[in-house]
C-alpha atoms as a PDB file:
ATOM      1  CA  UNK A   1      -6.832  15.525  -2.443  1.00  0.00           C
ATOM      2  CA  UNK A   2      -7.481  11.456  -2.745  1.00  0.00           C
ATOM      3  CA  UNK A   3     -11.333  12.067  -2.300  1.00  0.00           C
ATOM      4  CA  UNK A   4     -11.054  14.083  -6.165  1.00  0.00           C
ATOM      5  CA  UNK A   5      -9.268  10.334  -7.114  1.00  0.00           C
ATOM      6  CA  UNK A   6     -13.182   8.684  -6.265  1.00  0.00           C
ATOM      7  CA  UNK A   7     -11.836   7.317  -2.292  1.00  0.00           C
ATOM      8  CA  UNK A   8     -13.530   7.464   0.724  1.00  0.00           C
ATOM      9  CA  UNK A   9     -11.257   8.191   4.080  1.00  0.00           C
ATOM     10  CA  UNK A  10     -11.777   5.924   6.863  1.00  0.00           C
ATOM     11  CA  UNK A  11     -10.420   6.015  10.501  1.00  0.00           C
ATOM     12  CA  UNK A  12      -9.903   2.399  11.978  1.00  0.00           C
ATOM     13  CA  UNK A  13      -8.271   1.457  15.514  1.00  0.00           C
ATOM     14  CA  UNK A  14      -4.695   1.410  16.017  1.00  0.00           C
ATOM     15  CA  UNK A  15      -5.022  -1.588  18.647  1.00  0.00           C
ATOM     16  CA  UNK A  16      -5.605  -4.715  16.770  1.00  0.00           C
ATOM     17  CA  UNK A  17      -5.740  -8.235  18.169  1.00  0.00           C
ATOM     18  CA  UNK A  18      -3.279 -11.349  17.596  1.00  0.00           C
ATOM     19  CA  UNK A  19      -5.051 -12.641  15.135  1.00  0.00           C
ATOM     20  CA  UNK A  20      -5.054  -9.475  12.855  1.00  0.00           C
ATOM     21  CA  UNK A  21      -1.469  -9.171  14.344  1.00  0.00           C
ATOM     22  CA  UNK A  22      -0.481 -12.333  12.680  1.00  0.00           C
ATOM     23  CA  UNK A  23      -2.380 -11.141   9.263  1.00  0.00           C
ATOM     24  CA  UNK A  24       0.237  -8.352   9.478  1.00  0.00           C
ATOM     25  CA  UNK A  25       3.152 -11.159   9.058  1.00  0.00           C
ATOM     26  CA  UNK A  26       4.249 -10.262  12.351  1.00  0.00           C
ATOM     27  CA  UNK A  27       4.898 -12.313  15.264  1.00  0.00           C
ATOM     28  CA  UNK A  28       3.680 -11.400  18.496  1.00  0.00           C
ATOM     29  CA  UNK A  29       7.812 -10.718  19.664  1.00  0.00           C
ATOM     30  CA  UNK A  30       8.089  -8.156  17.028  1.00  0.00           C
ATOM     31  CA  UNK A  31       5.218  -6.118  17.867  1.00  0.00           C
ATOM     32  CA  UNK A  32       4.292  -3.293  20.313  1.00  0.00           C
ATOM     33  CA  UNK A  33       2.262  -5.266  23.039  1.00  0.00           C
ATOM     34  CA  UNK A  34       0.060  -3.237  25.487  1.00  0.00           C
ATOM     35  CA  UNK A  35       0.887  -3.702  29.324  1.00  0.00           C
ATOM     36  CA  UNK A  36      -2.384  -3.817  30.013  1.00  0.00           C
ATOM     37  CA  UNK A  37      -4.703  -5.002  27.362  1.00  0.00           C
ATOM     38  CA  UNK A  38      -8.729  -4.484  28.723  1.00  0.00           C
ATOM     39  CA  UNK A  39      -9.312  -7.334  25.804  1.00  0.00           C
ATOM     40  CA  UNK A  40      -7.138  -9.848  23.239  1.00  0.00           C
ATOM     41  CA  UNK A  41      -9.196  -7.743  20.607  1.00  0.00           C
ATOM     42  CA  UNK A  42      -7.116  -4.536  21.787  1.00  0.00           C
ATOM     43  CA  UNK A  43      -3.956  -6.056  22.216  1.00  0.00           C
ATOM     44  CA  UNK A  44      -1.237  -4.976  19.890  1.00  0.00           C
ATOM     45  CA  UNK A  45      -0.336  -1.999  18.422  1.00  0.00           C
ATOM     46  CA  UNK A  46      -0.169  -2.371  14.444  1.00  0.00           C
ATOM     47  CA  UNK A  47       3.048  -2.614  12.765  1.00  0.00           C
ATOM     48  CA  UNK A  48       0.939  -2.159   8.918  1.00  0.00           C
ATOM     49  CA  UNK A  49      -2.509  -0.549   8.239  1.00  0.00           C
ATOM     50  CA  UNK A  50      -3.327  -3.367   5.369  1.00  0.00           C
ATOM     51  CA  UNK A  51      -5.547  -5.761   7.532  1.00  0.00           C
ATOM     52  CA  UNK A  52      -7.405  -3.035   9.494  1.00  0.00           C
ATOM     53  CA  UNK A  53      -8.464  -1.466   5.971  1.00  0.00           C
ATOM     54  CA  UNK A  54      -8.875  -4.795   4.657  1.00  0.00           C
ATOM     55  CA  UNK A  55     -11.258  -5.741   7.373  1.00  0.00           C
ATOM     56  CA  UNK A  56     -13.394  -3.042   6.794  1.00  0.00           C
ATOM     57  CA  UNK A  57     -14.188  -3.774   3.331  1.00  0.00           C
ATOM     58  CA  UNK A  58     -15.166  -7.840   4.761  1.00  0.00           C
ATOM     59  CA  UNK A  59     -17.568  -6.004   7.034  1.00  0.00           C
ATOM     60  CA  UNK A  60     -18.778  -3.898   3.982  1.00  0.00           C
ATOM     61  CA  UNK A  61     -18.905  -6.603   1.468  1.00  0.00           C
ATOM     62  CA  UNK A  62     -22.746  -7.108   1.727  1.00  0.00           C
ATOM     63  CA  UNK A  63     -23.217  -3.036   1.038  1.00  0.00           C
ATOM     64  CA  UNK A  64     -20.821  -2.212  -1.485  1.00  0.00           C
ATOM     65  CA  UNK A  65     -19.238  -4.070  -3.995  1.00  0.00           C
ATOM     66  CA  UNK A  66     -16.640  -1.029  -4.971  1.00  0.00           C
ATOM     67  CA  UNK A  67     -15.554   0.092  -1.785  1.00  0.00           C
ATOM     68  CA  UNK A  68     -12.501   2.508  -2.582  1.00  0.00           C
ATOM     69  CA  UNK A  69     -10.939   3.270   0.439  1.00  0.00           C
ATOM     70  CA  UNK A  70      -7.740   5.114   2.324  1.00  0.00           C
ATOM     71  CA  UNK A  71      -6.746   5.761   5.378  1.00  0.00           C
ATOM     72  CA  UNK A  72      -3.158   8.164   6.982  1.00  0.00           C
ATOM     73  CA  UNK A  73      -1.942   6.785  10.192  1.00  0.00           C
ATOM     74  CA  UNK A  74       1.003   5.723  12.765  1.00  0.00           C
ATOM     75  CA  UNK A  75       2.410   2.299  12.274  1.00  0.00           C
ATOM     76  CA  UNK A  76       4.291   1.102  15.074  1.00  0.00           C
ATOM     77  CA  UNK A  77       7.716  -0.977  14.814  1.00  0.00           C
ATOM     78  CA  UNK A  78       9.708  -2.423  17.909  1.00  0.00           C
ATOM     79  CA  UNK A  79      12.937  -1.209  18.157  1.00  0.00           C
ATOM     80  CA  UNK A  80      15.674  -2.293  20.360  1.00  0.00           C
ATOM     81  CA  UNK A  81      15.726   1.225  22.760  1.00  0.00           C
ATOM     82  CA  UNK A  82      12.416   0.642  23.421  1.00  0.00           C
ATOM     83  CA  UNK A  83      10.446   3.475  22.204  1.00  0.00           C
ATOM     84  CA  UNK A  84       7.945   2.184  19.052  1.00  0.00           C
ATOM     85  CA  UNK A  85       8.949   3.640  15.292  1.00  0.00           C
ATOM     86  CA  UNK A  86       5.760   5.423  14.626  1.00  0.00           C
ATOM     87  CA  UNK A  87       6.213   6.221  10.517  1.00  0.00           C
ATOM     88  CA  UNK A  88       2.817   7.760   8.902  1.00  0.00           C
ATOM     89  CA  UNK A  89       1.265   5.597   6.455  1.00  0.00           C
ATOM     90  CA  UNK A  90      -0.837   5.921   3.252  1.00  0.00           C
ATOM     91  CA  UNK A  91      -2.602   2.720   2.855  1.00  0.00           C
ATOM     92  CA  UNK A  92      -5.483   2.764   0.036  1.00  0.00           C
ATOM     93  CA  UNK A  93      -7.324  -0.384  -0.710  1.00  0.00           C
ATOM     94  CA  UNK A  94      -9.880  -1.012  -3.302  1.00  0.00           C
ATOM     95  CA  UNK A  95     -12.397  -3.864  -3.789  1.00  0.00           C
ATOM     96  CA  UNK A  96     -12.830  -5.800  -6.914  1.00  0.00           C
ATOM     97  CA  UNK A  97     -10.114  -4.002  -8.349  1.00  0.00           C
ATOM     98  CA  UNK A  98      -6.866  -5.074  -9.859  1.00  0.00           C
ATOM     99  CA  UNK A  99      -2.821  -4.574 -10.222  1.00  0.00           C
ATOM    100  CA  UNK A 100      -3.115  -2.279 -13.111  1.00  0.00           C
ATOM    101  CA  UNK A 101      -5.597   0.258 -11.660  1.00  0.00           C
ATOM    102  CA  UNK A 102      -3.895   0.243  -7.951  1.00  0.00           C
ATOM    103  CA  UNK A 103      -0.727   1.088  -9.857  1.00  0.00           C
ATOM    104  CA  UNK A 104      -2.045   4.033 -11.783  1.00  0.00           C
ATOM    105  CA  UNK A 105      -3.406   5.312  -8.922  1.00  0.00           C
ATOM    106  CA  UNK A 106      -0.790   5.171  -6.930  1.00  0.00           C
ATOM    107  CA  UNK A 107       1.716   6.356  -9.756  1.00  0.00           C
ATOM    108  CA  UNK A 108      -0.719   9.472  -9.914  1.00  0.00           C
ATOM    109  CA  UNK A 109      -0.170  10.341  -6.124  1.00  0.00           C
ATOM    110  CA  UNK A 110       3.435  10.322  -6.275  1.00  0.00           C
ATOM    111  CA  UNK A 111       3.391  12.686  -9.595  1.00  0.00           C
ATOM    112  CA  UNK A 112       1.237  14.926  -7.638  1.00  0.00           C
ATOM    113  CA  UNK A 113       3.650  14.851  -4.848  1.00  0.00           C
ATOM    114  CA  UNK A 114       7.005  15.299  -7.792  1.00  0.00           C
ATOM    115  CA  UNK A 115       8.231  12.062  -6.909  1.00  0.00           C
ATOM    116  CA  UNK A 116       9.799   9.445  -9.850  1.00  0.00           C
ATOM    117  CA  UNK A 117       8.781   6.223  -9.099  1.00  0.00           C
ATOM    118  CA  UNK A 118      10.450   2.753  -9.943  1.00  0.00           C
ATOM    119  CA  UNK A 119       9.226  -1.228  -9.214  1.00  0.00           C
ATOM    120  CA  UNK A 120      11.608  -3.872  -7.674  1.00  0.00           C
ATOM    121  CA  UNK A 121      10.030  -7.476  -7.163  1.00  0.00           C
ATOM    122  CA  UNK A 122       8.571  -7.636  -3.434  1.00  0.00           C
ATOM    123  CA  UNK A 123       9.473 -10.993  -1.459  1.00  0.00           C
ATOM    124  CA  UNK A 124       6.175 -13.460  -1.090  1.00  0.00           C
ATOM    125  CA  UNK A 125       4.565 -12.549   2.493  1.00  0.00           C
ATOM    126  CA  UNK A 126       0.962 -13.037   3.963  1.00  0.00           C
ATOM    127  CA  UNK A 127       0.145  -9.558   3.428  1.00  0.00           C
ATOM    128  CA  UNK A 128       0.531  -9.159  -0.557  1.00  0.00           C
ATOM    129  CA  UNK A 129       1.045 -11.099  -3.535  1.00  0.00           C
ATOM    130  CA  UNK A 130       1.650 -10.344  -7.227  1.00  0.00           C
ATOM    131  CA  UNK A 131       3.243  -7.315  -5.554  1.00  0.00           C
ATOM    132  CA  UNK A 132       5.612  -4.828  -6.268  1.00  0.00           C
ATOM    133  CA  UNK A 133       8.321  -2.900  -3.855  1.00  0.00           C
ATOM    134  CA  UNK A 134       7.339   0.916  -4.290  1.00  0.00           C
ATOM    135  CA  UNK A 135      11.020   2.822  -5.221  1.00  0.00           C
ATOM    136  CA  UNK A 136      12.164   6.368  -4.718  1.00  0.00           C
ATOM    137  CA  UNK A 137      15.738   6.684  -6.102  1.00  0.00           C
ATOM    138  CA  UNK A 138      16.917   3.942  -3.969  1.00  0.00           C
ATOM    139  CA  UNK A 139      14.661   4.193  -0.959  1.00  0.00           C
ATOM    140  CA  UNK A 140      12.139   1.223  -0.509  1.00  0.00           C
ATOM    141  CA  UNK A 141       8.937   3.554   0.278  1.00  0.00           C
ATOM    142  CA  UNK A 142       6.019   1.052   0.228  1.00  0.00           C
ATOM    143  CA  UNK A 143       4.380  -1.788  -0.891  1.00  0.00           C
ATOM    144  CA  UNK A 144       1.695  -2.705  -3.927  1.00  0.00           C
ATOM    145  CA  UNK A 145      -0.138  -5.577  -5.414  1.00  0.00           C
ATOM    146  CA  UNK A 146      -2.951  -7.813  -4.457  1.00  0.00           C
ATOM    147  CA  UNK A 147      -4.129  -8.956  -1.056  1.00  0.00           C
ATOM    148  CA  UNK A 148      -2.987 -12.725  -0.327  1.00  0.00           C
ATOM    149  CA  UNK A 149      -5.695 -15.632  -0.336  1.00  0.00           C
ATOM    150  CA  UNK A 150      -4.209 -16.012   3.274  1.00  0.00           C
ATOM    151  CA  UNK A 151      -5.721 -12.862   4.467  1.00  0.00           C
ATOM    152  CA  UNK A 152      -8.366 -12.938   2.725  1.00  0.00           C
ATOM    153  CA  UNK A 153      -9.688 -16.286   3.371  1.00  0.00           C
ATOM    154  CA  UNK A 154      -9.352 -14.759   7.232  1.00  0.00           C
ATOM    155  CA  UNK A 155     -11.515 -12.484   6.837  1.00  0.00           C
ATOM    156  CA  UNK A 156     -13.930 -14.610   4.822  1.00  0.00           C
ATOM    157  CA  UNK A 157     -13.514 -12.052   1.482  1.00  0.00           C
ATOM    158  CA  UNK A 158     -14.070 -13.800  -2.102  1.00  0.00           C
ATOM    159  CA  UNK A 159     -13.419 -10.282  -4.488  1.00  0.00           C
ATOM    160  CA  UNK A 160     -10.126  -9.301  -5.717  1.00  0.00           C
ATOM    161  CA  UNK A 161      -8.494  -6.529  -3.413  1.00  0.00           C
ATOM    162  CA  UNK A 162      -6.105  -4.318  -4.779  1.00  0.00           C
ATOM    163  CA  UNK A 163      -3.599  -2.339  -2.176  1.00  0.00           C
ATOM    164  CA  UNK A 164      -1.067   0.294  -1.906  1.00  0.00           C
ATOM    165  CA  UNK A 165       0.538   0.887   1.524  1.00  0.00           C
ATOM    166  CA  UNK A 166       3.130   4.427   1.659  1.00  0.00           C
ATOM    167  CA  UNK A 167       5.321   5.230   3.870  1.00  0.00           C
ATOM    168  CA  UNK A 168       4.980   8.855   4.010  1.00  0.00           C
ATOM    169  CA  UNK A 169       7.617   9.410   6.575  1.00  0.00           C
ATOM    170  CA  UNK A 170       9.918   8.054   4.402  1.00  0.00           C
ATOM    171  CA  UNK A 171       8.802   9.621   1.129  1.00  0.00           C
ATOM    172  CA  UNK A 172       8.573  13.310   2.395  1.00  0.00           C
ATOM    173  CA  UNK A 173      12.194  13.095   3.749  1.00  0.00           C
ATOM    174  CA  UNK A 174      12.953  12.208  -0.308  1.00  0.00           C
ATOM    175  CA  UNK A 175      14.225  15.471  -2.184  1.00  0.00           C
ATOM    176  CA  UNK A 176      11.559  16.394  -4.882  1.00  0.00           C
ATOM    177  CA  UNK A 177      12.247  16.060  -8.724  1.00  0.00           C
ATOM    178  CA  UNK A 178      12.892  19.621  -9.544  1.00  0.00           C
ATOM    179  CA  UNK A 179      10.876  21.251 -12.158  1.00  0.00           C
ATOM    180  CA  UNK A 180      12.200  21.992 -15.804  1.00  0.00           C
ATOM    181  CA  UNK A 181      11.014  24.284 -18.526  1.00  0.00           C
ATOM    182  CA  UNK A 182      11.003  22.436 -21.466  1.00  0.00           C
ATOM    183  CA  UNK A 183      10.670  24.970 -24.360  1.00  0.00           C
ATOM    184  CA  UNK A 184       8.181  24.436 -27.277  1.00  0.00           C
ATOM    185  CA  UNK A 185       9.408  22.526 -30.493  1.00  0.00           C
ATOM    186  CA  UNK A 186      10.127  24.260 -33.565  1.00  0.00           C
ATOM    187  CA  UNK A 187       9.175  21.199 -35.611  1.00  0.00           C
ATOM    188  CA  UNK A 188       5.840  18.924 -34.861  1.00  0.00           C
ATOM    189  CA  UNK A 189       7.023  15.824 -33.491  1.00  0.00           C
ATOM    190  CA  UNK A 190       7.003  12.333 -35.196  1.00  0.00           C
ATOM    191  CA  UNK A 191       5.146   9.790 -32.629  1.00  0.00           C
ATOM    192  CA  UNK A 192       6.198   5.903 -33.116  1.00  0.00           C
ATOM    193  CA  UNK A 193       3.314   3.863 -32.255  1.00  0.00           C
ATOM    194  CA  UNK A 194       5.352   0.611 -30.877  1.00  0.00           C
ATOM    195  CA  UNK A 195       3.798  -2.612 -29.451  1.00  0.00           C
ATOM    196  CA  UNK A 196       5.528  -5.554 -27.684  1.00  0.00           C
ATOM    197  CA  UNK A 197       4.106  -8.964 -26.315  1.00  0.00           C
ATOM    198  CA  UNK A 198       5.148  -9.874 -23.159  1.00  0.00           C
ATOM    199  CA  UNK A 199       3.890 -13.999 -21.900  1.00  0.00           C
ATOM    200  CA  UNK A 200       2.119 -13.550 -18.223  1.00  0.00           C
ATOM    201  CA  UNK A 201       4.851 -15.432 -16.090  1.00  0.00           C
ATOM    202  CA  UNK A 202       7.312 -12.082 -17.109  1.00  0.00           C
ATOM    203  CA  UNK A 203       8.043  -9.856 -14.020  1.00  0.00           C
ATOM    204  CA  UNK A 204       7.484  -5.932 -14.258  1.00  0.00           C
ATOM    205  CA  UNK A 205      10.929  -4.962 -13.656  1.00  0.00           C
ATOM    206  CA  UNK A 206      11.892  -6.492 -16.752  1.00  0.00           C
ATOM    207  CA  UNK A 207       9.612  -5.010 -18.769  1.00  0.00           C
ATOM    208  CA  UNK A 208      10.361  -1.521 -17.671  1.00  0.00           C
END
């Protein structure tokens, strides 16, 4: 269960306005629109869960300091019959946090669910940046990394905010890694203790 991994669930509004619409990097065309919005608050329905989550911790940010957050919900996608894509999402965000510890985590959920995860650059968008593409054999699952200055400076946030957002749909239709027995060793292993320096600028999928 994520609340053993320190978070805190939240349920936030699937209706989100144009502004937070356009924090999504989605246009207004692309998105579900409601026939019959009662305000332009409750507009759209939301293609990502990102902003929403994000928004909460800028209406938190004089309480906590550490807010560690997730949330499981319907996105919803145009498509061209007309009926929304409604894929369940993951989305965990945590305040004054960084890549390194948003990775972990999230490398720690998909062990727990026997899934072997890779890391393919992610394209610059408003949502993320010094992001990663989350990888299932060859399946593009989610995205990680840190929230832009763009939404941030929207929602008038100064901390670092680390995010994951899963595509569970997606993932759960992915085969599990089988489990192996791997017998014990006859013979005590020999451990090489081996160190490499890397300069900033150098992309993860490189590394690894």
């Amino acid at each position: 269960s994520l609340k053993y991994l320190g978070l805190t669930e939240i349920i936030s509004y699937s209706i989100i306005s144009k502004k937070i619409l356009e924090l999504s990097n989605t246009s207004p065309k692309e998105a579900v629109e409601l026939s019959n919005p009662l305000t332009d608050q409750w507009q759209f329905m939301r293609p990502s869960l990102i902003p929403s989550l994000v928004e909460v911790v800028a209406q938190n940010r004089f309480i906590k300091n550490k807010q560690k957050i997730f949330e499981i919900a319907k996105t919803y996608n145009k498509t061209k019959n007309g009926l929304p894509n409604q894929d369940l999402h993951l989305t965990i965000v945590l305040q004054n946090s960084d890549f390194y510890k948003i990775k972990g985590l999230t490398e720690n959920i998909l062990e727990s669910l026997a899934r072997t995860v890779s890391w393919e650059k992610l394209k610059p968008n408003n949502l993320i940046s010094q992001g990663a593409s989350i990888v299932i054999g060859k399946e593009a699952v989610g995205i990680i990394g840190m929230v832009s200055n763009n939404l941030k400076n929207n929602l008038e946030i100064d901390d670092d905010i680390a995010v994951t957002e899963i595509n569970l749909s997606k993932l759960l239709a992915i085969p599990q890694q089988p489990k192996t027995y791997k017998p014990i060793p006859k013979y005590p292993p020999v451990i090489e203790d081996i160190s490499a320096l890397f300069p900033k600028t150098v992309a993860l999928e490189v590394i690894t």
